[in-house]
Protein backbone atom coordinates (compact mmCIF):
# COMPACT_ATOMS: atom_id res chain seq x y z
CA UNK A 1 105.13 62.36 82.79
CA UNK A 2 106.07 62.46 79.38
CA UNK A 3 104.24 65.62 78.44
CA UNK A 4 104.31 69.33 79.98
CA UNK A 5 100.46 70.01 81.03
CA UNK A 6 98.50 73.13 79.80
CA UNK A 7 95.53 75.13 79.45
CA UNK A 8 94.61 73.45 76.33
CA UNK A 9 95.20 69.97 77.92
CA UNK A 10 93.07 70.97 81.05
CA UNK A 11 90.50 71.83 78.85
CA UNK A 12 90.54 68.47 77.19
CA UNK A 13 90.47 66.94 80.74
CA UNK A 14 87.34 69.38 81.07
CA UNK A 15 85.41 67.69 77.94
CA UNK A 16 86.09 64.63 75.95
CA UNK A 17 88.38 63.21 78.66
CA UNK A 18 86.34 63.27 81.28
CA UNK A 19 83.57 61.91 79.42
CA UNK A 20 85.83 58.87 78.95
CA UNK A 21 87.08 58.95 81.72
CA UNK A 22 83.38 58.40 83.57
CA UNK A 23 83.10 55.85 81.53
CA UNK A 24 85.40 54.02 82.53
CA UNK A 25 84.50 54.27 86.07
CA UNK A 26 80.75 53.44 85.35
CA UNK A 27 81.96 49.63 83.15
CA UNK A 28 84.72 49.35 85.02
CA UNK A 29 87.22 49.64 82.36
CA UNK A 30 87.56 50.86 78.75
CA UNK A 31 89.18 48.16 76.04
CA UNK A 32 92.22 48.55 74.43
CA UNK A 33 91.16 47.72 70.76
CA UNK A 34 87.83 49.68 70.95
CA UNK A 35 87.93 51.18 67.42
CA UNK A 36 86.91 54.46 68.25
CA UNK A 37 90.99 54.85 69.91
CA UNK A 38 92.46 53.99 66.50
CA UNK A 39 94.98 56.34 65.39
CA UNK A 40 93.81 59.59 64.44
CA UNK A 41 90.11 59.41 65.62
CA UNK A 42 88.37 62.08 67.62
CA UNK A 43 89.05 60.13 71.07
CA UNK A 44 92.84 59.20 70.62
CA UNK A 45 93.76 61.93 72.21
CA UNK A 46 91.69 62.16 75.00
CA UNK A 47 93.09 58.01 75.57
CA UNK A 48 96.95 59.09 75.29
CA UNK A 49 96.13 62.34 77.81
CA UNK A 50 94.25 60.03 80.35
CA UNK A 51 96.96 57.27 79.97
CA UNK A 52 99.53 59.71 80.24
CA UNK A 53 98.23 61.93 83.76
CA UNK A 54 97.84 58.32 84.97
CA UNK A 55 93.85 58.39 85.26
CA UNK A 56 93.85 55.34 83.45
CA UNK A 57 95.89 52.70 83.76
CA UNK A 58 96.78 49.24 81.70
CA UNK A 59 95.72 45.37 83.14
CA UNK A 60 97.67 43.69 81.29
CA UNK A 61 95.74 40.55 82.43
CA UNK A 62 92.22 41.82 80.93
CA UNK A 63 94.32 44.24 77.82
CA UNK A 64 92.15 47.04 78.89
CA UNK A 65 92.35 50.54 80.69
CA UNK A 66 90.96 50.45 83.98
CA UNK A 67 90.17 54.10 86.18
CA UNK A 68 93.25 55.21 89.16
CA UNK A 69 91.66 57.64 91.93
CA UNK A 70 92.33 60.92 91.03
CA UNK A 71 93.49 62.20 94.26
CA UNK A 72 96.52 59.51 93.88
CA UNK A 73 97.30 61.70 90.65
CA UNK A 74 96.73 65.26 91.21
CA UNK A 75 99.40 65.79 93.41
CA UNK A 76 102.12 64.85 90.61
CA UNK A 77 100.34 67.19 88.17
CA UNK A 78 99.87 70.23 90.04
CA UNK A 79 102.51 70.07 92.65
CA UNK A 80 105.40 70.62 90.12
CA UNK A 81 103.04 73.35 88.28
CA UNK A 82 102.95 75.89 91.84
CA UNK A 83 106.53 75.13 92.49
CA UNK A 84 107.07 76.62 88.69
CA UNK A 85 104.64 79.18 89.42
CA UNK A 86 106.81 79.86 92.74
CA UNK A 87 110.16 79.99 90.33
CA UNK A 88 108.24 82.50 88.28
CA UNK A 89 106.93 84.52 91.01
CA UNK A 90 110.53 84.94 92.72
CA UNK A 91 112.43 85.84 89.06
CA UNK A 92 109.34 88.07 88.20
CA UNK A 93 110.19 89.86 91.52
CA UNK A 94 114.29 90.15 90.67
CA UNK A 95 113.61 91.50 87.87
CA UNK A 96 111.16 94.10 88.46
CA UNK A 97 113.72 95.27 91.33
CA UNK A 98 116.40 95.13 88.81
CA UNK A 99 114.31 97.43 86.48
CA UNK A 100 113.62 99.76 89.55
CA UNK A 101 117.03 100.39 90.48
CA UNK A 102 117.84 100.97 87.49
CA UNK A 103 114.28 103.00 86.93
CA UNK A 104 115.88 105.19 90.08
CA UNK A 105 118.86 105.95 88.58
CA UNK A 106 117.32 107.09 84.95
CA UNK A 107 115.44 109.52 87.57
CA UNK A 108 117.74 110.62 89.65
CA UNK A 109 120.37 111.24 87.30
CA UNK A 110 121.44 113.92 85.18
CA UNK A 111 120.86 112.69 81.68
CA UNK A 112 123.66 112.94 79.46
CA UNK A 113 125.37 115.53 81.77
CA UNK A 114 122.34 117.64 81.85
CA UNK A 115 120.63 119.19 85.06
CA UNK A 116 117.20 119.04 83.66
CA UNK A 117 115.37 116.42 81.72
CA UNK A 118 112.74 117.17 79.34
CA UNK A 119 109.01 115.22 80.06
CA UNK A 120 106.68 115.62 77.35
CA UNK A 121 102.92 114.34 77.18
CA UNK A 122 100.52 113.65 80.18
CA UNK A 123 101.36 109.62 80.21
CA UNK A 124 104.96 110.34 80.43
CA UNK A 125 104.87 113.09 83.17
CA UNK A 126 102.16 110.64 84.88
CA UNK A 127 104.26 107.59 84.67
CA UNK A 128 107.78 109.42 85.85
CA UNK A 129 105.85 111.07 88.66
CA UNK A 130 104.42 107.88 89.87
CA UNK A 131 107.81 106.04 89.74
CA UNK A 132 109.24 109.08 91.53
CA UNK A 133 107.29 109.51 94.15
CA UNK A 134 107.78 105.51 94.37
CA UNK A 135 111.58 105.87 94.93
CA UNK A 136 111.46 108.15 97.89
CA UNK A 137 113.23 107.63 100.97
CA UNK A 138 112.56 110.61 102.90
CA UNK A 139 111.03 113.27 102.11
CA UNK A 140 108.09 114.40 99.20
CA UNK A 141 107.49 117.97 99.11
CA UNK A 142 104.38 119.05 96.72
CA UNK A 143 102.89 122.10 95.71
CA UNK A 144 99.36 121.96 94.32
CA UNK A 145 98.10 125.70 93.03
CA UNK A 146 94.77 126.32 91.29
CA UNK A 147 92.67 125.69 94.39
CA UNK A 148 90.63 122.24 94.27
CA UNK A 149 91.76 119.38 92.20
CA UNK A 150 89.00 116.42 90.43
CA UNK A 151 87.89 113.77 92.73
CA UNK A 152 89.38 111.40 89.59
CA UNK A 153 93.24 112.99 90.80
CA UNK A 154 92.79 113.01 94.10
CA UNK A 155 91.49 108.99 94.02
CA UNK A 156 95.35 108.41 92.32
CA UNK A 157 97.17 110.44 94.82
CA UNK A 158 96.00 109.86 98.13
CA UNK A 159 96.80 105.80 96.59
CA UNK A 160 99.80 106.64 95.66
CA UNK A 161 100.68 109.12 98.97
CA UNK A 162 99.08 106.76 101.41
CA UNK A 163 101.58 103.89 99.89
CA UNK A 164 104.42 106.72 100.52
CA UNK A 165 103.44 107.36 103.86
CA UNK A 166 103.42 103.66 105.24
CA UNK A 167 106.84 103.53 104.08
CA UNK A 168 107.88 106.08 106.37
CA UNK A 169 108.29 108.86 104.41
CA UNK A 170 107.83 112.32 105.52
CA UNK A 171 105.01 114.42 103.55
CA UNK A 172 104.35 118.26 103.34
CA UNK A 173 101.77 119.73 100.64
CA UNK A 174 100.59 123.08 99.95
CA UNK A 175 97.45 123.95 98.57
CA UNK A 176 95.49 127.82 98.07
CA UNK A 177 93.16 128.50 100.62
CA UNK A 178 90.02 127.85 97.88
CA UNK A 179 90.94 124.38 98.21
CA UNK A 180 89.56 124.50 101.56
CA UNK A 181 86.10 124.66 99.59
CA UNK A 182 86.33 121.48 97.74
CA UNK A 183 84.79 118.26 99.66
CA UNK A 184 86.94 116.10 98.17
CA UNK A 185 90.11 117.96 98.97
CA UNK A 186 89.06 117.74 102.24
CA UNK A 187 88.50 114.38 102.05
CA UNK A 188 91.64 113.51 100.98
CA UNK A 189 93.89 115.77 103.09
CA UNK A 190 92.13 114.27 106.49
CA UNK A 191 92.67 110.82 105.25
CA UNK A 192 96.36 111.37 104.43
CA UNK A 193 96.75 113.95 107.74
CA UNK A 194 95.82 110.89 109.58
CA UNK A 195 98.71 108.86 108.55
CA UNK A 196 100.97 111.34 109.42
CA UNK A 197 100.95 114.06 106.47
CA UNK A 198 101.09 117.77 106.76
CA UNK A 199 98.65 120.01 104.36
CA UNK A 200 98.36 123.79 104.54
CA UNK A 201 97.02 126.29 102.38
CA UNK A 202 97.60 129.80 101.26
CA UNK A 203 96.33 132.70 99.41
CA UNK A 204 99.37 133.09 97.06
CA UNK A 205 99.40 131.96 94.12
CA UNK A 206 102.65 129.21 93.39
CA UNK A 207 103.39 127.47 90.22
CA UNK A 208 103.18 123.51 90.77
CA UNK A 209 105.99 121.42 92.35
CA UNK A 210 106.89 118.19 93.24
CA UNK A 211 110.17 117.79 95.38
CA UNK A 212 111.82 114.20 95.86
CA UNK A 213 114.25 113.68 98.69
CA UNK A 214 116.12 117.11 98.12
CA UNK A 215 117.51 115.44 95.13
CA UNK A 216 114.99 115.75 92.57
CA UNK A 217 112.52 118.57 91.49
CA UNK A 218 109.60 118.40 88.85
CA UNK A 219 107.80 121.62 87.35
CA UNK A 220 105.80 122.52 84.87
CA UNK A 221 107.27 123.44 81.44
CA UNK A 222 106.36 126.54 79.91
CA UNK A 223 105.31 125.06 76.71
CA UNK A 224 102.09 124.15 79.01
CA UNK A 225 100.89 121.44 81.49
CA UNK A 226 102.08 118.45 79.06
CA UNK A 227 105.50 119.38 79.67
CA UNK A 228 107.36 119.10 82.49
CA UNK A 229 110.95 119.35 83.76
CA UNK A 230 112.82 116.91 85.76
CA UNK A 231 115.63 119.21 87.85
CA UNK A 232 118.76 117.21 88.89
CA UNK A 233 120.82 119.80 89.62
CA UNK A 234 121.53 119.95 94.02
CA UNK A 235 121.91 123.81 93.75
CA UNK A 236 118.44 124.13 92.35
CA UNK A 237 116.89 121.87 93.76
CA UNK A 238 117.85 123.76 97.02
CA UNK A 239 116.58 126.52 96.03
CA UNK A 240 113.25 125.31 94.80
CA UNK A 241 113.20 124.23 98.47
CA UNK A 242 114.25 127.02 100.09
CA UNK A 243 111.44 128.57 98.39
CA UNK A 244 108.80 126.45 99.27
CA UNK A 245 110.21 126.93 102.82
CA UNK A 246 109.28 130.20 102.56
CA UNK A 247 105.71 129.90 101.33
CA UNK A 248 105.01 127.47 104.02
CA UNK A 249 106.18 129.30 107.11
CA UNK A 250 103.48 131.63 105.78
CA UNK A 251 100.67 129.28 105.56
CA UNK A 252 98.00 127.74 107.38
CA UNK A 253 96.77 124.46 108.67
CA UNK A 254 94.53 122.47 106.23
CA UNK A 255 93.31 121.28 109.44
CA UNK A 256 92.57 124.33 111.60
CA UNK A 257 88.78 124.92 111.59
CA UNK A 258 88.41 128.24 114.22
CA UNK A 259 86.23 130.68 113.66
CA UNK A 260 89.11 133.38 113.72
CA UNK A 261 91.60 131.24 111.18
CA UNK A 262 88.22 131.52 108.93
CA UNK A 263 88.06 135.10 109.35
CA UNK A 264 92.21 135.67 108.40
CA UNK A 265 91.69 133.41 105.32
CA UNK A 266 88.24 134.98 104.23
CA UNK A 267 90.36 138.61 104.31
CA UNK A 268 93.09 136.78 102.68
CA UNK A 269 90.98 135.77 99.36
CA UNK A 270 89.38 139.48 99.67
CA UNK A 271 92.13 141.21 99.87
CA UNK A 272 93.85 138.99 97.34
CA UNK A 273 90.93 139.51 94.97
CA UNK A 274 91.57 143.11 95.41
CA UNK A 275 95.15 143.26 94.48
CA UNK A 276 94.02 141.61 91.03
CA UNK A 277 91.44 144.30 90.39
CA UNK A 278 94.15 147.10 91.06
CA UNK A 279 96.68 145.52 89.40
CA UNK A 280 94.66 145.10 86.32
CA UNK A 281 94.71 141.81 85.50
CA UNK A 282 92.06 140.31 83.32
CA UNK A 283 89.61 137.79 84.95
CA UNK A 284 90.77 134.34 83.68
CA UNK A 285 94.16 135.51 85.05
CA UNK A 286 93.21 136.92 88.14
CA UNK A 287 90.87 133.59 88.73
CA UNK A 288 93.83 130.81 88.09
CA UNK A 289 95.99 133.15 91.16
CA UNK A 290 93.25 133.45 93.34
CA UNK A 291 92.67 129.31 92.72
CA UNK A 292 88.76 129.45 91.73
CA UNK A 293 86.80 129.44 88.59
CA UNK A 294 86.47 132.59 86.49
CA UNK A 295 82.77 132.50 87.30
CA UNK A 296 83.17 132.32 91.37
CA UNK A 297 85.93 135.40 90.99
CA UNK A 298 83.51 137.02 89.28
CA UNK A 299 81.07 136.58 92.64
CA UNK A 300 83.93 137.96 94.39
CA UNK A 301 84.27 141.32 92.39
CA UNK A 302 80.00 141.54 92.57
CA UNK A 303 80.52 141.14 96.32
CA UNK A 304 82.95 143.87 96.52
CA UNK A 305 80.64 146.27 94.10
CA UNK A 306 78.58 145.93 96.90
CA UNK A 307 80.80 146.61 99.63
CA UNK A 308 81.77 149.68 98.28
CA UNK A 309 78.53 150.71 96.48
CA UNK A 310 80.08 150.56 93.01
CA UNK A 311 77.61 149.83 90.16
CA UNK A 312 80.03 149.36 87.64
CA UNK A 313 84.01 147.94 87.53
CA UNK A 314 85.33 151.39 87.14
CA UNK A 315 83.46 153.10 90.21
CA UNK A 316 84.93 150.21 91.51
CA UNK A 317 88.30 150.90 90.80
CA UNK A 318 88.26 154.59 91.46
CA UNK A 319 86.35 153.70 94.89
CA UNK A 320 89.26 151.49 96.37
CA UNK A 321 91.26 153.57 94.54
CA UNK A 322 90.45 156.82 97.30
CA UNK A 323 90.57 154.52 99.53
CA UNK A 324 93.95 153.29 99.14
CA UNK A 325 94.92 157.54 98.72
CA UNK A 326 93.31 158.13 101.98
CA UNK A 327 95.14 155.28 103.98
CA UNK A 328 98.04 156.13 102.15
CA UNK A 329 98.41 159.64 103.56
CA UNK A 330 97.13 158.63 106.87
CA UNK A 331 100.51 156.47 107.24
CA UNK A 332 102.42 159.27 106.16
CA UNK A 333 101.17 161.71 108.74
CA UNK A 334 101.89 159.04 111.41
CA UNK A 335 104.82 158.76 110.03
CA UNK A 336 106.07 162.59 109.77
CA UNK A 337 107.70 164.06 113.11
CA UNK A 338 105.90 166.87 114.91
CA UNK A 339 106.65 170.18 113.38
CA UNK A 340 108.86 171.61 116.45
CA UNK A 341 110.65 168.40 116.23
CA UNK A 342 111.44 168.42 112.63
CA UNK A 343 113.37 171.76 112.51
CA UNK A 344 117.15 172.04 111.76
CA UNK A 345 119.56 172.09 114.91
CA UNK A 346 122.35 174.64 114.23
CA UNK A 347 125.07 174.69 117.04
């Protein structure tokens, strides 16, 4: 072949040439000196790339072209084209695993000396997230506070964790307990808890976490959720883990549906929703710890007007505040020694 074959010649076969090319197999031939293949009319080059794939070939006893079978030919054109393709496919394939190992150690490495690398808009924390949770071996820890997460999220992760989890790789996430309310959260931990992950919940709140191997931590930045921090360092990454550890001994099976797990985790939220109220904080802030909206917490402070017949936030306050007073001291006379027992011993 004396030219390299592409799109734009395949489209030529697709058109002119073929037109000639039928042609030729309805006369029988096409002549050599037909004017209309003179040089540099319209159907030169359809002639040269016919000629040239070997659709047409010369009698030299008659001087014209005469039409070859074209499954005599294909197999010379496109044969060498998927071996190339095959070339391409194998280098493409080095080289992205080049550009992953060396991906892994850009993430796993302390940049510049530094325990902690600085991530800064949602593309870039998405992106090095993805590629982390990519290079894992072992083990993926994640913490995921603020109670339910979008449908849209959960569609990327349980991609991205199910791809983890065929690998082999061992996967523990915590969520609040008001994720238990959210269909799609539910959705997503039994598909994942089916393929071996483990998903609890809890009533604290936690601040998000994502924990690679032991080796690598990512948290939010305190600038805000379009900043995060890569941590490198072994010692705090350890203790990251250590805490998370902690909050998970205390939690509870996504999975556990009795009636008396319902009841503990109902009293958790209450409970929960009451320590906000005493403690003062405002409702936005009390509704991102307790993992709901601001207008559901709200629901939850209407429901506990009514429990304690309060009509307004401060009979509210003053009502669980009694009742806190009254429990108190009831613990501290169980507490204080009968009053022959509690006198001074003099030898």
């Amino acid at each position: 072949m004396s030219i390299e074959y592409g799109a734009e010649h395949r489209r030529l076969l697709e058109t002119r040439a073929s037109v000639l090319y039928r042609e030729a197999v309805e006369h029988g031939s096409v002549q050599r000196d037909d004017p209309r293949f003179a040089d540099g009319t319209v159907d030169r080059p359809s002639l040269d790339l016919l000629t040239d794939l070997g659709l047409l070939a010369l009698d030299p006893t008659t001087g014209s072209y005469v039409p070859v079978d074209p499954a005599t030919v294909q197999s010379r054109v496109v044969a060498p084209m998927g071996q190339m393709a095959a070339d391409l496919l194998t280098e493409s394939t080095s080289w992205a695993n080049t550009f992953g190992a060396l991906g892994q150690v850009f993430r796993r490495t302390a940049l510049g000396g530094s325990p902690i690398t600085e991530l800064r808009g949602y593309a870039n924390i998405n992106r090095f997230i993805q590629a982390a949770v990519g290079d894992a071996e072992k083990e993926l820890l994640t913490a995921q506070p603020a109670g339910a997460r979008s449908a849209a999220t959960l569609k990327v992760a349980i991609e991205r964790d199910l791809r983890a989890l065929e690998r082999g790789i061992t996967l523990r996430t915590l969520y609040q307990h008001s994720a238990r309310r959210s269909i799609a959260t539910r959705e997503y931990a039994e598909e994942v808890s089916r393929h071996g992950a483990e998903i609890r919940t809890l009533d604290e709140f936690f601040n998000r976490l994502i924990v690679v191997d032991r080796v690598l931590a990512i948290v939010p930045g305190v600038e805000g959720t379009h900043v995060a921090i890569a941590i490198h360092d072994k010692s705090l990454v350890a203790y990251l883990v250590d805490i998370f550890d902690r909050y998970w001994e205390r939690a509870r099976a996504f999975a556990d549906r009795e009636e008396a797990t319902a009841r503990d985790i109902a009293d958790d939220v209450h409970n929960m929703t009451v320590r906000m109220l005493v403690e003062g904080h405002s409702d936005h802030a009390s509704a991102k710890r307790v993992g709901v909206s601001t207008r559901t917490y709200a629901g939850y402070v209407a429901a506990l007007k009514d429990e304690y017949g309060a009509q307004t936030r401060f009979q509210l306050g003053y009502a669980m505040g009694q009742l806190e007073a009254k429990n108190g001291r009831r613990r501290n006379s169980q507490l204080e020694p009968p009053e022959e027992n509690n006198r001074m011993i003099v030898p």
